[in-house]
Protein backbone atom coordinates (compact mmCIF):
# COMPACT_ATOMS: atom_id res chain seq x y z
CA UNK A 1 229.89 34.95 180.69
CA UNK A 2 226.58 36.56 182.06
CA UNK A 3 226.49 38.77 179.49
CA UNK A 4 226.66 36.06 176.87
CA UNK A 5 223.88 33.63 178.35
CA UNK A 6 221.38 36.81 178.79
CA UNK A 7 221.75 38.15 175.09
CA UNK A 8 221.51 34.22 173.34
CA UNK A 9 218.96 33.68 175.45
CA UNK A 10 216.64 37.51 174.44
CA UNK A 11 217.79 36.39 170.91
CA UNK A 12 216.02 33.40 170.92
CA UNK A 13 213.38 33.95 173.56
CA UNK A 14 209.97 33.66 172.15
CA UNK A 15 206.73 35.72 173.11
CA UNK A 16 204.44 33.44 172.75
CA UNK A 17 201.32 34.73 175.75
CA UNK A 18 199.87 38.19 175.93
CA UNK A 19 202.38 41.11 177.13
CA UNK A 20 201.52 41.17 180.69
CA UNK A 21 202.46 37.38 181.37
CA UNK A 22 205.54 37.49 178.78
CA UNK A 23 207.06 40.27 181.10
CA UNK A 24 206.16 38.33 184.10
CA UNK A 25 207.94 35.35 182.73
CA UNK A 26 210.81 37.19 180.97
CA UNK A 27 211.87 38.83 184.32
CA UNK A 28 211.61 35.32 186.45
CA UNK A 29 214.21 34.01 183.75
CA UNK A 30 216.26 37.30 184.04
CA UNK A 31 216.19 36.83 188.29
CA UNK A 32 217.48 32.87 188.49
CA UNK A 33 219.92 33.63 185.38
CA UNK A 34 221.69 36.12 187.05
CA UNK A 35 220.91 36.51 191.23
CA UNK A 36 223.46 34.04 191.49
CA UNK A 37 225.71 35.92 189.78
CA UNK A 38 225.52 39.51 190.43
CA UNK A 39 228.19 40.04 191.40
CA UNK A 40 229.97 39.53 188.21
CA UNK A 41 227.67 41.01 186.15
CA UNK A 42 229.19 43.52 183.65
CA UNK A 43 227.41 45.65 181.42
CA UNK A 44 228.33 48.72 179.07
CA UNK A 45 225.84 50.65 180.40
CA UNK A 46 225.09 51.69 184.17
CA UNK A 47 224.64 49.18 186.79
CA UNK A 48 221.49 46.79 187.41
CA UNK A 49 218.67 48.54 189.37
CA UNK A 50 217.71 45.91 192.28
CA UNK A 51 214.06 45.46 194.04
CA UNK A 52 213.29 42.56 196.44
CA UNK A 53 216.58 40.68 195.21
CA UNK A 54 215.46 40.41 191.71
CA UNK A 55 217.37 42.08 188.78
CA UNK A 56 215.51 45.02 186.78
CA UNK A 57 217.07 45.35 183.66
CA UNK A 58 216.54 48.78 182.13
CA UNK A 59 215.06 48.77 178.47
CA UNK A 60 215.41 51.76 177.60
CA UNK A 61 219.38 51.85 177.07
CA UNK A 62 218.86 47.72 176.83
CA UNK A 63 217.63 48.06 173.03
CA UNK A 64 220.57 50.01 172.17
CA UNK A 65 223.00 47.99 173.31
CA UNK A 66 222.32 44.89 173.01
CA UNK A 67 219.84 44.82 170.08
CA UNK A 68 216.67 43.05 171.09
CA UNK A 69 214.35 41.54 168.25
CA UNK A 70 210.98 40.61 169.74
CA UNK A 71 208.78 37.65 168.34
CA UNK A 72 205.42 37.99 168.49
CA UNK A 73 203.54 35.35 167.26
CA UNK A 74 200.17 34.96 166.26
CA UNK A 75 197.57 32.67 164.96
CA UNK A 76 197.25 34.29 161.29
CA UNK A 77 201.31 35.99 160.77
CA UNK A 78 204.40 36.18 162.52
CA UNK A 79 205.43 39.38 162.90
CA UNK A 80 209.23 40.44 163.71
CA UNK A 81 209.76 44.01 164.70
CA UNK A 82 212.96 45.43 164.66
CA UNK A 83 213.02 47.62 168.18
CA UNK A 84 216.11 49.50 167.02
CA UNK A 85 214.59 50.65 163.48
CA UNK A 86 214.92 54.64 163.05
CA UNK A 87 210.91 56.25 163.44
CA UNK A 88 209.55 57.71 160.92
CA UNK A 89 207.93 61.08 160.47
CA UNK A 90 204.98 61.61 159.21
CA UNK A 91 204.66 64.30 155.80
CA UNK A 92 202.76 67.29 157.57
CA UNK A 93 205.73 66.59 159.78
CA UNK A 94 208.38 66.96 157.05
CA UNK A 95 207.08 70.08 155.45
CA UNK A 96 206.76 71.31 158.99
CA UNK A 97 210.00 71.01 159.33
CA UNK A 98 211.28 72.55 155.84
CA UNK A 99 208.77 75.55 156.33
CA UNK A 100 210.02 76.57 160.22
CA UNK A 101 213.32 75.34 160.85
CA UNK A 102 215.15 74.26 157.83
CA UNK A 103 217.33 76.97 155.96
CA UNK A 104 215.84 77.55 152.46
CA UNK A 105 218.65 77.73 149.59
CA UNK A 106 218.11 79.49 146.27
CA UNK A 107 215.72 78.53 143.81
CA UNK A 108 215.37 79.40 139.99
CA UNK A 109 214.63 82.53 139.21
CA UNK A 110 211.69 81.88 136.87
CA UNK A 111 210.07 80.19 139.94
CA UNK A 112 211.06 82.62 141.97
CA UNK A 113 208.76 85.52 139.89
CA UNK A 114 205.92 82.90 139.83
CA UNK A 115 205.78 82.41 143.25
CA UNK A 116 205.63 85.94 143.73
CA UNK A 117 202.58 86.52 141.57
CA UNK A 118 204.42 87.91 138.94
CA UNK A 119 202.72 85.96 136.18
CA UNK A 120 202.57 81.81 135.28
CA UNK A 121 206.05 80.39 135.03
CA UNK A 122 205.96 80.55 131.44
CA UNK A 123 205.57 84.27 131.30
CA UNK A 124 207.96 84.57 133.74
CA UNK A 125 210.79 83.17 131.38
CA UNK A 126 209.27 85.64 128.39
CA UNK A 127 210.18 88.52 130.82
CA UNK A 128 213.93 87.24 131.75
CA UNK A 129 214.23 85.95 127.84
CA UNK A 130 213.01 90.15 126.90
CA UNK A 131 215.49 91.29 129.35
CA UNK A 132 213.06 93.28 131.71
CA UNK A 133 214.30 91.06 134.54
CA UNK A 134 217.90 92.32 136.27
CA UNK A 135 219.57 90.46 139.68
CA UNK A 136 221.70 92.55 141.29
CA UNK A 137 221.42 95.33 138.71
CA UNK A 138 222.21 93.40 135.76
CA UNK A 139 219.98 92.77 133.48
CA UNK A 140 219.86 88.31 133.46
CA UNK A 141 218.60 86.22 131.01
CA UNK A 142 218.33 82.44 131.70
CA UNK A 143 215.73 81.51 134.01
CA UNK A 144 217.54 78.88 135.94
CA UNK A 145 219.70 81.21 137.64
CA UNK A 146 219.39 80.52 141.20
CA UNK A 147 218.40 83.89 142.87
CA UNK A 148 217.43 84.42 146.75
CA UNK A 149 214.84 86.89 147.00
CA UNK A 150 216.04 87.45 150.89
CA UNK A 151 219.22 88.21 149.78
CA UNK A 152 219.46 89.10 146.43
CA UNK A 153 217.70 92.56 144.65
CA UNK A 154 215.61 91.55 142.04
CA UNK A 155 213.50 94.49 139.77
CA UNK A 156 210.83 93.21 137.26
CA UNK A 157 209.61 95.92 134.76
CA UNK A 158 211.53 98.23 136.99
CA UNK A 159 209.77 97.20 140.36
CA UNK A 160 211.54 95.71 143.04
CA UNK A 161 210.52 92.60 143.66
CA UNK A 162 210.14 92.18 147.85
CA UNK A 163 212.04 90.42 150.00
CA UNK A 164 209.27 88.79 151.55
CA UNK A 165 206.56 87.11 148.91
CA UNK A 166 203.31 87.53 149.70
CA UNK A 167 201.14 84.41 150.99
CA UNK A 168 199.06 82.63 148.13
CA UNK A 169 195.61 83.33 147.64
CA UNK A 170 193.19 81.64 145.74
CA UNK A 171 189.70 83.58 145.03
CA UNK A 172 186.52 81.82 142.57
CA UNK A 173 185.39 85.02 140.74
CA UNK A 174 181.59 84.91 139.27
CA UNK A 175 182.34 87.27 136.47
CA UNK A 176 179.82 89.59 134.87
CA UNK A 177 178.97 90.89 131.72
CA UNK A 178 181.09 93.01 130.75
CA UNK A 179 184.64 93.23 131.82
CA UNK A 180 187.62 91.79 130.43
CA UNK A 181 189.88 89.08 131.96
CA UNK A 182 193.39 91.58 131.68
CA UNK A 183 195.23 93.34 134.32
CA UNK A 184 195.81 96.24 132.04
CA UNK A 185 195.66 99.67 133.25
CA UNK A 186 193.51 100.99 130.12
CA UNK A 187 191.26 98.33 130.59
CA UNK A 188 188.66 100.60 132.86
CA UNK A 189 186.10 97.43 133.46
CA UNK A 190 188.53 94.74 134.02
CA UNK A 191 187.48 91.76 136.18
CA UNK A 192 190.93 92.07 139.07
CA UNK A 193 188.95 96.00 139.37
CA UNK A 194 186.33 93.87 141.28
CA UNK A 195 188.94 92.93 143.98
CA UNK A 196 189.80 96.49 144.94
CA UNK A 197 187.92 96.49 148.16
CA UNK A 198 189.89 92.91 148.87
CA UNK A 199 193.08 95.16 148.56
CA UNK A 200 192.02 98.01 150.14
CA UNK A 201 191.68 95.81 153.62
CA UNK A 202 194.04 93.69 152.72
CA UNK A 203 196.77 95.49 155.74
CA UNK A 204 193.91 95.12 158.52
CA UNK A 205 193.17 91.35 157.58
CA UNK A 206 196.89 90.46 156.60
CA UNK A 207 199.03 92.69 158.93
CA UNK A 208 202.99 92.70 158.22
CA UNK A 209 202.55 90.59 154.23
CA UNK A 210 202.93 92.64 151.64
CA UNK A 211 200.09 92.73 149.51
CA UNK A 212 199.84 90.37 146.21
CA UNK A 213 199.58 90.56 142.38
CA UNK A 214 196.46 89.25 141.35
CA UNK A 215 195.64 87.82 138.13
CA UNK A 216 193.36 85.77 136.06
CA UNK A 217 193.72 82.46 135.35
CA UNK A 218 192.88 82.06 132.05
CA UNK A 219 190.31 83.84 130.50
CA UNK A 220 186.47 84.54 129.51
CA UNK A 221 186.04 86.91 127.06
CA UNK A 222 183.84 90.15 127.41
CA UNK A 223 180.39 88.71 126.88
CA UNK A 224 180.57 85.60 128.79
CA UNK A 225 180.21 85.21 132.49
CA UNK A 226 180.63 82.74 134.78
CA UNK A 227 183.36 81.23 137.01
CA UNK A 228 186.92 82.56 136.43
CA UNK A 229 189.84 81.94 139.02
CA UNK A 230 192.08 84.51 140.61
CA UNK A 231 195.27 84.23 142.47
CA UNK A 232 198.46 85.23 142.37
CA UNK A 233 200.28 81.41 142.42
CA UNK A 234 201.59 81.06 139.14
CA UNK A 235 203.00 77.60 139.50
CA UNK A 236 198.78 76.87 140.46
CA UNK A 237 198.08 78.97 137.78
CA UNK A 238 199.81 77.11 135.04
CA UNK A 239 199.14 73.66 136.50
CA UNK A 240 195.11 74.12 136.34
CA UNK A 241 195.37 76.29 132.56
CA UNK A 242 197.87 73.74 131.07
CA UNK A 243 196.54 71.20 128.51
CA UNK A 244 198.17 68.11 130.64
CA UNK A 245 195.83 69.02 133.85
CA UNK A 246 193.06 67.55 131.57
CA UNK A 247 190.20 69.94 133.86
CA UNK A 248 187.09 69.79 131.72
CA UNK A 249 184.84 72.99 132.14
CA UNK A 250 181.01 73.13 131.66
CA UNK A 251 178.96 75.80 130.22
CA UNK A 252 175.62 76.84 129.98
CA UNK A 253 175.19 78.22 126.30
CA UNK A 254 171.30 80.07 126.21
CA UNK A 255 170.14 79.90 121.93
CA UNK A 256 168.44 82.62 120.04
CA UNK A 257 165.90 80.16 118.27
CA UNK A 258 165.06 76.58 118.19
CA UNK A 259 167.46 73.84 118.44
CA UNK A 260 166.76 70.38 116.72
CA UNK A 261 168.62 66.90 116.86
CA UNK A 262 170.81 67.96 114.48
CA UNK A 263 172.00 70.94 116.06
CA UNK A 264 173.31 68.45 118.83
CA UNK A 265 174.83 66.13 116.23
CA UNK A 266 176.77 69.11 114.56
CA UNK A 267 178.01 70.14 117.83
CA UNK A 268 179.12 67.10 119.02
CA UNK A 269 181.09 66.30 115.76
CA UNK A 270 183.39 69.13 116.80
CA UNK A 271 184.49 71.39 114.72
CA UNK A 272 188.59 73.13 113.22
CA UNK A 273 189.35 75.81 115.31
CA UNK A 274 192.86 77.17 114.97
CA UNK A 275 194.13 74.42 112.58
CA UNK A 276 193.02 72.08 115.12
CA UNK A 277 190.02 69.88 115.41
CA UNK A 278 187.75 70.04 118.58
CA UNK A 279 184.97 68.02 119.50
CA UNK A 280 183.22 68.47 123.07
CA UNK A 281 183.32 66.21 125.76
CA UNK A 282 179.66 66.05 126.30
CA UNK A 283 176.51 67.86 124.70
CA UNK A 284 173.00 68.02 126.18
CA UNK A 285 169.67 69.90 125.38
CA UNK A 286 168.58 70.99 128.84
CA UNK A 287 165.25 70.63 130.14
CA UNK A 288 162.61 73.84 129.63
CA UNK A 289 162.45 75.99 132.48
CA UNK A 290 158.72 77.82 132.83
CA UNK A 291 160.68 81.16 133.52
CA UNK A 292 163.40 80.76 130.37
CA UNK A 293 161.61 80.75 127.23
CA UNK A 294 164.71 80.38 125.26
CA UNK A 295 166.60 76.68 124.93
CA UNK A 296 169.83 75.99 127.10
CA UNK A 297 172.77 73.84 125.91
CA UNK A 298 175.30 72.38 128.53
CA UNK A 299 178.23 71.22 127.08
CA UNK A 300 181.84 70.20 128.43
CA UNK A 301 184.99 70.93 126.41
CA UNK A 302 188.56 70.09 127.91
CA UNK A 303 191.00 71.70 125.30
CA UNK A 304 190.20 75.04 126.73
CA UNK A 305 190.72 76.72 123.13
CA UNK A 306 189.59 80.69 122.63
CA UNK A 307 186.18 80.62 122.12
CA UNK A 308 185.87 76.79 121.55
CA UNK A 309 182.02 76.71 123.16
CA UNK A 310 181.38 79.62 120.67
CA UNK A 311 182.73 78.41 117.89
CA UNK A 312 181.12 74.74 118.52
CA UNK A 313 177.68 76.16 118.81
CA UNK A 314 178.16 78.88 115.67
CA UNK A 315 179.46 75.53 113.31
CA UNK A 316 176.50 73.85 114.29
CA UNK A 317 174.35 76.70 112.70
CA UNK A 318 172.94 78.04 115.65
CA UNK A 319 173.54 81.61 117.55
CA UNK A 320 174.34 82.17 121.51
CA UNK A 321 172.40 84.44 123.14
CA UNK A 322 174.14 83.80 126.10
CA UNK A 323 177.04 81.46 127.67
CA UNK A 324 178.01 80.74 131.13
CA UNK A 325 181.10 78.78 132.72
CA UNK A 326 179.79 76.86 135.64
CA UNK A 327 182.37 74.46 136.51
CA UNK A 328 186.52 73.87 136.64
CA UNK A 329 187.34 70.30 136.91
CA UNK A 330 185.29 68.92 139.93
CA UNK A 331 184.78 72.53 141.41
CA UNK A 332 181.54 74.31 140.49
CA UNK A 333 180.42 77.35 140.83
CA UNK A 334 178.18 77.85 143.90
CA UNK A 335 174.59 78.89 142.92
CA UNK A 336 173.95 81.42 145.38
CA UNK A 337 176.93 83.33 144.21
CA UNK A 338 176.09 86.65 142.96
CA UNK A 339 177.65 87.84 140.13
CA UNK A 340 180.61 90.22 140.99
CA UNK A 341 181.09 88.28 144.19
CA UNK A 342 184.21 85.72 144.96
CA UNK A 343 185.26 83.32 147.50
CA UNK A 344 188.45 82.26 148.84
CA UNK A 345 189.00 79.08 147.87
CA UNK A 346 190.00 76.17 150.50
CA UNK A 347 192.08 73.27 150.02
CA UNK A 348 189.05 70.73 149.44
CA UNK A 349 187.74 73.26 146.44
CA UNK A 350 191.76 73.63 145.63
CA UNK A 351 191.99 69.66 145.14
CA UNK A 352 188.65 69.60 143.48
CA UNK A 353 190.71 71.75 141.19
CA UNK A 354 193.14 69.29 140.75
CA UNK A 355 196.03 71.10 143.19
CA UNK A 356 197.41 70.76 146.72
CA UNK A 357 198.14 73.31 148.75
CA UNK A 358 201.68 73.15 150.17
């Protein structure tokens, strides 16, 4: 009977005063609804703690058992809080979680090879499709197999792929004149050749990870410079290259000769490269600088076809002297970066990119 007349009367109890006066008055009612009968007092958990003859009923076990739901009322909302409701976690909590404690199952192997650095994900599937892919020595096929790099021996090109991947690593490249964007071996002045140093210390900086594949993503050609990413993430590296990421990317384009307002018209009229018809995003005569004698063009393309900046300006009836890619999305390339020098990207510069880091 106690037990009834103490949980209808929490149930409809109302909060109305600030929390120090509503326990005041909550444990009054508690101590002249059941001193009398203490004796009789049942309860499924342990027995009623007792100070100065009044009854202290504990909480904590209190709002599992007999499911208290607290009013609070106030002058704008009423508010009901549930104090039995599950708690949340937070994300960073979550992937926490999943990266330390939670056992990782298999994944695909095409996603396995581009998390390793292999190459994008697409290229990853041309290499199982060829056959130069084999799982437990046989040679596989179809990219969705589910593979387990911990467990299972994987060989690309003949080269065993590790057990343990390598962490990712993101790196803004200022490219020079010069070298080619290829990780071929005949390729003497190619623009990864730059990161050998990086390599070379990469067991004192990263003791115990085996060292990555680096590669390009995308590409500049030989005679422009400019900002060109490196890393060896090639789920990042197909995200940021892929048409759907919609990155614009500025260049500086230097003219041999004078450019006129209808230079500027041509070029932003576009012009039909590959079957296909580009136009830029944007188009701008630059201010003279007293040290550059020669007019600069900025312009901003998005589709990201081979030589679309070149091809814009030659349409347009005009010849590059020289071109320059100063910008990815919202990341640009810092000024005071020299050219053969890189940076490792953070994840502010990997958002302005258009990616998060997990």
């Amino acid at each position: 009977m106690a037990v009834t007349t103490t949980t209808a009367a929490l149930t409809t109890f109302n909060i109305s005063s600030s929390l120090t006066r509503n326990h005041l008055q909550l444990r009054t009612f508690l101590s002249h609804t059941l001193s009398s009968r203490s004796s009789q007092f049942t309860s499924p958990f342990e027995s009623p703690l007792t100070q100065n003859n009044l009854i202290l009923v504990p909480w904590t076990y209190s709002t599992r058992h007999l499911h208290v739901t607290a009013e609070v009322n106030s002058p704008t909302k009423k508010k009901v809080k549930n104090l039995t409701s599950e708690p949340r976690y937070s994300k960073a909590a979550r992937r926490f979680y999943n990266d330390n404690f939670k056992e990782t199952s298999s994944q695909r192997l095409s996603k396995v090879l581009a998390a390793a650095g292999v190459a994008s994900r697409r290229s990853c599937e041309e290499l199982i499709f060829d056959g130069r892919v084999t799982v437990n020595g046989s040679v596989c096929n179809s990219p969705q197999t589910r593979v387990d790099p911990k467990k299972d021996m994987i060989y690309v090109n003949g080269n065993r792929l590790p057990k343990k991947l390598p962490p990712k690593v993101y790196l803004a490249l200022n490219k020079p004149k010069g070298y080619i964007c290829s990780a071929a071996e005949s390729q003497s002045k190619s623009a990864l050749s730059l990161f050998n140093d990086y390599m070379k210390s990469w067991d004192k900086r990263n003791p115990g990870q085996p060292k990555p594949r680096l590669f390009t993503v995308g590409r500049l050609d030989v005679a422009t410079t400019g900002l060109i990413i490196v890393t060896n993430d090639g789920e990042f590296a197909q995200k940021i290259s892929h048409p759907s990421s919609g990155l614009s990317k500025e260049y500086i384009a230097t003219i041999d000769g004078t450019v006129h307002k209808r230079h500027l018209i041509a070029i932003s009229e576009g012009t039909v490269i590959d079957g296909v018809h580009c136009t830029p995003d944007a188009v701008e005569l630059l201010p003279q600088q007293p040290d550059k004698t020669r007019p600069r063009l900025r312009i901003v393309v998005h589709e990201g076809r081979n030589h679309e900046v070149r091809e814009l300006v030659k349409s347009a009836g005009l010849q590059i002297y020289s071109l320059k890619r100063i910008r990815i999305g919202a990341f640009r390339l810092p000024p005071d970066l020299l050219f053969g020098k890189y940076i490792e990207l953070k994840p502010p510069q990997l958002k302005a990119l258009g990616w998060d880091e997990k």
